[in-house]
N, C-alpha and C. Protein backbone atom coordinates (compact mmCIF):
# COMPACT_ATOMS: atom_id res chain seq x y z
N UNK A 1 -6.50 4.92 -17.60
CA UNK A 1 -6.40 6.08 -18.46
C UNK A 1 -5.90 5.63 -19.82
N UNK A 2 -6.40 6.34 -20.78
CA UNK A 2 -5.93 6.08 -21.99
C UNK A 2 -6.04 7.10 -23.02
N UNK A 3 -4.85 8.05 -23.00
CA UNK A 3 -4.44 9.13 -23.70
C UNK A 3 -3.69 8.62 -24.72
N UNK A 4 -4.13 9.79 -25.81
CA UNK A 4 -3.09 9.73 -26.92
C UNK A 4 -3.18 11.01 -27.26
N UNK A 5 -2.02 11.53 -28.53
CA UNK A 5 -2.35 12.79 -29.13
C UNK A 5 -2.95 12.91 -29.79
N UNK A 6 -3.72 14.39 -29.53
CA UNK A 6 -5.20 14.72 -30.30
C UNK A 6 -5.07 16.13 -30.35
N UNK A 7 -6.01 16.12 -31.59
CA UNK A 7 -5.90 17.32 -31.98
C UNK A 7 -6.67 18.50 -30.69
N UNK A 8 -6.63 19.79 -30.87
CA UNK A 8 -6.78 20.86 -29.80
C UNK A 8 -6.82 22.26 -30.20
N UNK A 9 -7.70 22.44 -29.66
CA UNK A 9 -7.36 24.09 -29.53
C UNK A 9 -7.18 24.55 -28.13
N UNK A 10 -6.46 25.74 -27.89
CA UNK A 10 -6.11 26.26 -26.56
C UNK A 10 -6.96 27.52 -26.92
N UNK A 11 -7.50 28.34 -25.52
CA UNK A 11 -8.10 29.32 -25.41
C UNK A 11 -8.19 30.09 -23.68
N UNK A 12 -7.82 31.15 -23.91
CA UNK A 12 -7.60 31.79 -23.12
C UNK A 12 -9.24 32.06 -22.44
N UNK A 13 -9.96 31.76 -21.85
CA UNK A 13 -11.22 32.08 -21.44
C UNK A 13 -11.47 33.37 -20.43
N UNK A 14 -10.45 33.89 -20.18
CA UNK A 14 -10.26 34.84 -19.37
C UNK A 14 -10.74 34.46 -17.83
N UNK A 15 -10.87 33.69 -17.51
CA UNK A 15 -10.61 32.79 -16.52
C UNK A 15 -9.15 32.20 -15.98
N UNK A 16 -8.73 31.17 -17.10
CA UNK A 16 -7.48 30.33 -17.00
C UNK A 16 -7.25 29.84 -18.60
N UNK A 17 -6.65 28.85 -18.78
CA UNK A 17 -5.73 28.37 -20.02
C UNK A 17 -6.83 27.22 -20.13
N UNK A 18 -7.55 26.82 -21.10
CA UNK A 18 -8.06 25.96 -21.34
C UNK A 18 -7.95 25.01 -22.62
N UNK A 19 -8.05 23.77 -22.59
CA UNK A 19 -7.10 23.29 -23.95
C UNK A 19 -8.61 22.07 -24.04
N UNK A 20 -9.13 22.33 -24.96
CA UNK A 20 -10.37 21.65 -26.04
C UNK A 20 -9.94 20.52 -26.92
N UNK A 21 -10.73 19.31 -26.34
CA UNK A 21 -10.01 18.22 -27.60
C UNK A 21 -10.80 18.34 -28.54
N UNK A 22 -10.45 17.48 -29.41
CA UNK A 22 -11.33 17.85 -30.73
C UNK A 22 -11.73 15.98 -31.28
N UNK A 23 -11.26 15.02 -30.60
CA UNK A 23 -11.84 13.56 -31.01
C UNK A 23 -12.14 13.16 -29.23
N UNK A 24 -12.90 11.74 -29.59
CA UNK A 24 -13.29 11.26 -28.61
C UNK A 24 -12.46 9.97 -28.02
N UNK A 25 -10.88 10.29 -28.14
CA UNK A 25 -9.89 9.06 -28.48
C UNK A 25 -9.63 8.86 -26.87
N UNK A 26 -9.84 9.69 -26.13
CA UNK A 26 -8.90 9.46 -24.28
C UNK A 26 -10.16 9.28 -23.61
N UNK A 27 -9.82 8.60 -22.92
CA UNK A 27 -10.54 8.32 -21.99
C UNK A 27 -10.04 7.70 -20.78
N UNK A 28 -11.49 7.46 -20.11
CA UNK A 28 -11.00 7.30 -18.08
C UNK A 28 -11.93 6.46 -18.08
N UNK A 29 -11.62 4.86 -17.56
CA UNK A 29 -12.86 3.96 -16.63
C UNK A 29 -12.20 4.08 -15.41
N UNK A 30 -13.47 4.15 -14.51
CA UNK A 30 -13.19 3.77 -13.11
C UNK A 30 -14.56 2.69 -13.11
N UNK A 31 -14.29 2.33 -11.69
CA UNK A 31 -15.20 1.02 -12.02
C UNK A 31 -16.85 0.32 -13.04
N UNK A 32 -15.50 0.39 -14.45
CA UNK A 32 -15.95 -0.12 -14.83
C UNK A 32 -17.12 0.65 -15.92
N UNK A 33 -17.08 2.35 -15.48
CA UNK A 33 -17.48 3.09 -16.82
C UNK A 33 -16.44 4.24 -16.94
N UNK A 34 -17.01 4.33 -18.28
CA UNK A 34 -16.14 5.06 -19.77
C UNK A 34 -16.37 7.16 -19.41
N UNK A 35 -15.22 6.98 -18.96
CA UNK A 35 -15.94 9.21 -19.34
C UNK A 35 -14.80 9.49 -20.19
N UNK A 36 -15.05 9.64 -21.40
CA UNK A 36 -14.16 10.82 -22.42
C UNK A 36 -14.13 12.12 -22.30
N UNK A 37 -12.28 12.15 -22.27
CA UNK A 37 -11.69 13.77 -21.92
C UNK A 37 -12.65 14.46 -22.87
N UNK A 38 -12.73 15.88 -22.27
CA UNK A 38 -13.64 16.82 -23.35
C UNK A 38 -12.40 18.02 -23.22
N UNK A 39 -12.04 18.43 -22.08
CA UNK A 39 -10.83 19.44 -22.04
C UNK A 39 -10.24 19.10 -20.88
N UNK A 40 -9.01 20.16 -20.45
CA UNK A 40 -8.30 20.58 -19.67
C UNK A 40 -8.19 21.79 -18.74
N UNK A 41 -7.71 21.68 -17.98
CA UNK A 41 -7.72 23.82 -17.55
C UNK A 41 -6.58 23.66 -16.38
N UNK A 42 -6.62 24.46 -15.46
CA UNK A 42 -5.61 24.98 -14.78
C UNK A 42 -6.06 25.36 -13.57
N UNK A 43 -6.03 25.55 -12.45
CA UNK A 43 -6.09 26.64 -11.17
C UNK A 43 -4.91 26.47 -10.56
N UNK A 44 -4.92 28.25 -9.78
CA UNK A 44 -3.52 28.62 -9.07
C UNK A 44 -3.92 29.14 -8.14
N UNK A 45 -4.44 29.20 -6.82
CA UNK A 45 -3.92 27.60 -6.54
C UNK A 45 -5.14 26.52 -6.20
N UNK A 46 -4.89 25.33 -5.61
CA UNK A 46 -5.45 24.52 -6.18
C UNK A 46 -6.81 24.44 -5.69
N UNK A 47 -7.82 23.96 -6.36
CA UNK A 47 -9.58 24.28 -5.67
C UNK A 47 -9.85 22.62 -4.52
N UNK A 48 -9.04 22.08 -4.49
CA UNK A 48 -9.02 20.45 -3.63
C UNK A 48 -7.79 20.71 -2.09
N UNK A 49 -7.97 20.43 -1.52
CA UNK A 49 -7.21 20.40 -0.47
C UNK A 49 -6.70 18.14 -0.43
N UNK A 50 -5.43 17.82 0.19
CA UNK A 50 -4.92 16.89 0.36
C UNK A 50 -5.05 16.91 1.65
N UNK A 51 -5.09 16.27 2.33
CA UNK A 51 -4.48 16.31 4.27
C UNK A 51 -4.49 18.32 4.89
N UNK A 52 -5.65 18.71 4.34
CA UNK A 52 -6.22 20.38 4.51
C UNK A 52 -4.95 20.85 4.30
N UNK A 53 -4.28 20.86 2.57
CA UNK A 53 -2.85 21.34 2.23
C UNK A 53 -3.66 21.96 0.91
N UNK A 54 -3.81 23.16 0.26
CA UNK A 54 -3.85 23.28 -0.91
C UNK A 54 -2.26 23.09 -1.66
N UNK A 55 -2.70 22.38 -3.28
CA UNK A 55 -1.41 22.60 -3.94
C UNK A 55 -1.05 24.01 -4.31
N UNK A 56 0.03 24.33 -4.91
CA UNK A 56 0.06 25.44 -5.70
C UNK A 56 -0.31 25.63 -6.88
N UNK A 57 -0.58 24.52 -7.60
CA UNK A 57 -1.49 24.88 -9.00
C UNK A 57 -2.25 23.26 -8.81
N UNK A 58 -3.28 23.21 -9.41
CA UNK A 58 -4.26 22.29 -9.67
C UNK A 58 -4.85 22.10 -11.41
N UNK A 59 -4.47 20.65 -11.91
CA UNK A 59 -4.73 20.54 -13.06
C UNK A 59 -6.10 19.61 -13.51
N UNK A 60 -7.46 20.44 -13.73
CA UNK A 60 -8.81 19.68 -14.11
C UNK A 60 -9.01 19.37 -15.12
N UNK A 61 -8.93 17.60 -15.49
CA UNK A 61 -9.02 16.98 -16.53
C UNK A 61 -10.84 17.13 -16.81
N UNK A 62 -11.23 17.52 -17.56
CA UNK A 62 -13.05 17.59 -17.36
C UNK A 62 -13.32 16.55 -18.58
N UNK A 63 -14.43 15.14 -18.13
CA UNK A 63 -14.40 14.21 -18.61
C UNK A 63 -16.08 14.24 -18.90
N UNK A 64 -16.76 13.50 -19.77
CA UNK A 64 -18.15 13.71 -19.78
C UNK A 64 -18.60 11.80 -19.83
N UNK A 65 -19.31 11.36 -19.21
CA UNK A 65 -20.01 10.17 -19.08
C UNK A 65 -20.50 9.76 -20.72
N UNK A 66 -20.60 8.81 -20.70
CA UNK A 66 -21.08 8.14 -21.82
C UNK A 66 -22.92 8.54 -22.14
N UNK A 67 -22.95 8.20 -20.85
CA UNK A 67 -24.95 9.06 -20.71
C UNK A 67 -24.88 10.58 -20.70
N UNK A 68 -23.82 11.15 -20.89
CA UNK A 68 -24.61 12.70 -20.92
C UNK A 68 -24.37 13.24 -19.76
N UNK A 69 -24.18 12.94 -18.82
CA UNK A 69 -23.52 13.98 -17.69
C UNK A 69 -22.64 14.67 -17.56
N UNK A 70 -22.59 16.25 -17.56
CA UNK A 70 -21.52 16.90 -17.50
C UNK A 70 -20.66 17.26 -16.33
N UNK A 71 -19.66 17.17 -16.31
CA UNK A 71 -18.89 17.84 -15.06
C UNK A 71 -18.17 19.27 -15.16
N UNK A 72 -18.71 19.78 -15.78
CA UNK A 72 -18.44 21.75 -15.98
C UNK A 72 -19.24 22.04 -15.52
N UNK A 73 -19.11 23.59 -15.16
CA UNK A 73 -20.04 24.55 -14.51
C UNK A 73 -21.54 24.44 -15.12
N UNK A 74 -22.59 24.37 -14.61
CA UNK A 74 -22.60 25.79 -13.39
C UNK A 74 -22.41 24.90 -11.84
N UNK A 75 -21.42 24.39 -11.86
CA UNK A 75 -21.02 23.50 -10.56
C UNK A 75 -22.43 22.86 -9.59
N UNK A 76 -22.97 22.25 -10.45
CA UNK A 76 -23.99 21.39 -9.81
C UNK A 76 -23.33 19.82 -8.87
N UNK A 77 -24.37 19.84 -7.97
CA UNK A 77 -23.83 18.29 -7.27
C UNK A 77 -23.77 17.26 -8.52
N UNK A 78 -23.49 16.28 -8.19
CA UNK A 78 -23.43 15.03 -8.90
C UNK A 78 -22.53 14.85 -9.72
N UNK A 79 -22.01 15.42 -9.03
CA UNK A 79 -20.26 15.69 -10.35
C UNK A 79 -19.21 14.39 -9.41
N UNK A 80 -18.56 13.69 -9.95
CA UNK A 80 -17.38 13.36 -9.62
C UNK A 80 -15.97 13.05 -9.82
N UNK A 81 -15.34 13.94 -8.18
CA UNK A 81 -14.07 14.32 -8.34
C UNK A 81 -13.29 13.03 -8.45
N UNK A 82 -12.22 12.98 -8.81
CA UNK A 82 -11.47 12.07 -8.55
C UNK A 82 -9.91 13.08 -8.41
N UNK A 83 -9.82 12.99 -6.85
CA UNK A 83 -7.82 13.47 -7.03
C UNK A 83 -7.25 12.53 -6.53
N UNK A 84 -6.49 12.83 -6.98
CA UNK A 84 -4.80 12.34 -7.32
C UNK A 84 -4.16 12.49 -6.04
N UNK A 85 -3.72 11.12 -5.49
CA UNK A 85 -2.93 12.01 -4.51
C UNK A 85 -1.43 11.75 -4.45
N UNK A 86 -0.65 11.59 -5.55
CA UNK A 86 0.42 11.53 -5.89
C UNK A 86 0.56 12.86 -7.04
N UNK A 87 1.19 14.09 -6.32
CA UNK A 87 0.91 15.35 -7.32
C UNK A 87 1.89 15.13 -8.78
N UNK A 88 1.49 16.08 -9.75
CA UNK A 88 2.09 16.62 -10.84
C UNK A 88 3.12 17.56 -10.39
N UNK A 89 4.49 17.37 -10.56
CA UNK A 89 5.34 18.28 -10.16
C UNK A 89 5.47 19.63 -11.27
N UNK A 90 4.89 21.02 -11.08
CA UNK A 90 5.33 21.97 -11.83
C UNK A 90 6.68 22.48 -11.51
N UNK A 91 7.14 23.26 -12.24
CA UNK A 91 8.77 24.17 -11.90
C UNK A 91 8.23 25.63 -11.38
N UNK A 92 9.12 26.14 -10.47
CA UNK A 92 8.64 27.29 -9.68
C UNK A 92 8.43 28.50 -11.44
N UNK A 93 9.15 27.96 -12.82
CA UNK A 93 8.94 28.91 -13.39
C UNK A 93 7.42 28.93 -14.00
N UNK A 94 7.13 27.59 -14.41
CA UNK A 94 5.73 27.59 -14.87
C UNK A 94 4.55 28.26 -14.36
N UNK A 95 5.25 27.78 -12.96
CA UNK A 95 4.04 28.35 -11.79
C UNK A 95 3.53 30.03 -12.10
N UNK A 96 5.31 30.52 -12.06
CA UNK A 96 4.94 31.89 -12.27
C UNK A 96 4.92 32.33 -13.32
N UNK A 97 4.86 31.88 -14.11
CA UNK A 97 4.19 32.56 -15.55
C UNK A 97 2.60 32.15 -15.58
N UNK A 98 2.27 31.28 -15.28
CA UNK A 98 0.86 30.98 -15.27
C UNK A 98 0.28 32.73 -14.10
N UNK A 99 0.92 32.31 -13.07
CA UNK A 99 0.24 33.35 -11.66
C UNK A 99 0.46 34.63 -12.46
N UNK A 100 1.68 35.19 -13.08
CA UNK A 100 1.63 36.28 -13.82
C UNK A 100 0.38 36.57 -14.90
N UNK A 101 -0.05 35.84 -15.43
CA UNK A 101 -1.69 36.03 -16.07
C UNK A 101 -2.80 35.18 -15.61
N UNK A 102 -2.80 34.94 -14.07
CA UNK A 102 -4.30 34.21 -13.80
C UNK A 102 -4.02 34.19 -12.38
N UNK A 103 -3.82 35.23 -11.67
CA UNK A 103 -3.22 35.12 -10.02
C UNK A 103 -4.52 34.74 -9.34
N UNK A 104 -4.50 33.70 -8.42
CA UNK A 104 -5.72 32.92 -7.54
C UNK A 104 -7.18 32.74 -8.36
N UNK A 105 -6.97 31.93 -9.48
CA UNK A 105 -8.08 31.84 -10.21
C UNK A 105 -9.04 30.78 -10.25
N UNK A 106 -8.68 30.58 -8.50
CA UNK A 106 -9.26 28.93 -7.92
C UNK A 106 -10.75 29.12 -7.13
N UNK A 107 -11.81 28.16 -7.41
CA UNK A 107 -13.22 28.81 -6.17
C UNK A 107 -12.48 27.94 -5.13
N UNK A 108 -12.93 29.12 -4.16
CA UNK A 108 -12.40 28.54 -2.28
C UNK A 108 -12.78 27.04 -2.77
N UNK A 109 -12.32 26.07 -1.68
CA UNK A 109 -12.87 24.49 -1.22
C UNK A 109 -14.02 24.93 -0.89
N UNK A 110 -14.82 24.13 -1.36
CA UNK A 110 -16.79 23.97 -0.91
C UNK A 110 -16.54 22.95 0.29
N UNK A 111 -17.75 23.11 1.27
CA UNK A 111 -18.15 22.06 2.13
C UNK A 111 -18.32 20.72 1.97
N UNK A 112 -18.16 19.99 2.32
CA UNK A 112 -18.16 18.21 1.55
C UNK A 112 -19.43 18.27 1.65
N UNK A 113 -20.40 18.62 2.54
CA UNK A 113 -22.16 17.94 2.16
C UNK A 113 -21.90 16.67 2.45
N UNK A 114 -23.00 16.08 1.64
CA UNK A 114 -22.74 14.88 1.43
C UNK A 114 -22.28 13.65 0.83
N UNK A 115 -20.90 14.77 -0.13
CA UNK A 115 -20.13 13.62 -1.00
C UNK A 115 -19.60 12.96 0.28
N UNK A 116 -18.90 12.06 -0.61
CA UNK A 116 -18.03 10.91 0.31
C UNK A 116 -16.80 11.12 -0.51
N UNK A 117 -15.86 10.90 0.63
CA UNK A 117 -13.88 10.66 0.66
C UNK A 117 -13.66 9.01 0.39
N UNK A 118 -13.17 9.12 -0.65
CA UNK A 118 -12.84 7.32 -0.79
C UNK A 118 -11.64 7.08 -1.52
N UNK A 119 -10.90 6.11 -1.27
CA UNK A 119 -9.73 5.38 -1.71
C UNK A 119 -9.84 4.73 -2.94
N UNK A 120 -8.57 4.35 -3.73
CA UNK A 120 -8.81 3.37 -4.25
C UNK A 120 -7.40 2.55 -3.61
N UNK A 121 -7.32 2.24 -2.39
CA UNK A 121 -6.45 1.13 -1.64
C UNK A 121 -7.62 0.16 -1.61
């Protein structure tokens, strides 16, 4: 990973909290290719299950490939997830100020199909 500060706008989408970068400075390789952050967002609670545990909030970094592939809606296959399985600790207050304007603003867990579960051990 390789974040820095960048400029942003935040916007309420009436969905959740969404925060828009505005350069192409952060970015993510995993083996070995480049996806630059495009935004941020939020769900309460979380749309990924750990060991069939949802979190209480879930934070989606949405990154776009160097070729043009998007990973935003309209939630087509060929997207890939990558979680975390060492969580982001929120404070029970954040939580509830977020749930106070966006209560369960998560889609259920989808069926795996035929992605695949993989490590990086």
């Amino acid at each position: 990973m390789e974040y820095s500060p960048s400029p942003v706008s935040i916007i309420n989408n009436g969905h959740t909290i969404q925060v828009n970068l505005h350069n192409q400075d952060n970015k993510l390789t995993i083996e070995g290719k480049t996806y630059l952050l495009q935004q941020f967002h939020f769900h309460l609670p979380s749309e990924h299950e750990v060991d069939g545990k949802h979190a209480e909030m879930e934070l989606h970094l949405v990154h776009k490939s160097e070729d043009g592939s998007l990973t935003t809606p309209p939630c087509t296959e060929g997207v890939q997830w990558t979680v975390l399985e060492n969580p982001v600790t929120w404070s029970g207050e954040q939580i509830g100020k977020f749930a106070a304007i966006f209560p369960h603003d998560n889609r259920p867990v989808q069926p795996l199909g035929s992605r695949e579960i993989g490590s990086d051990e």
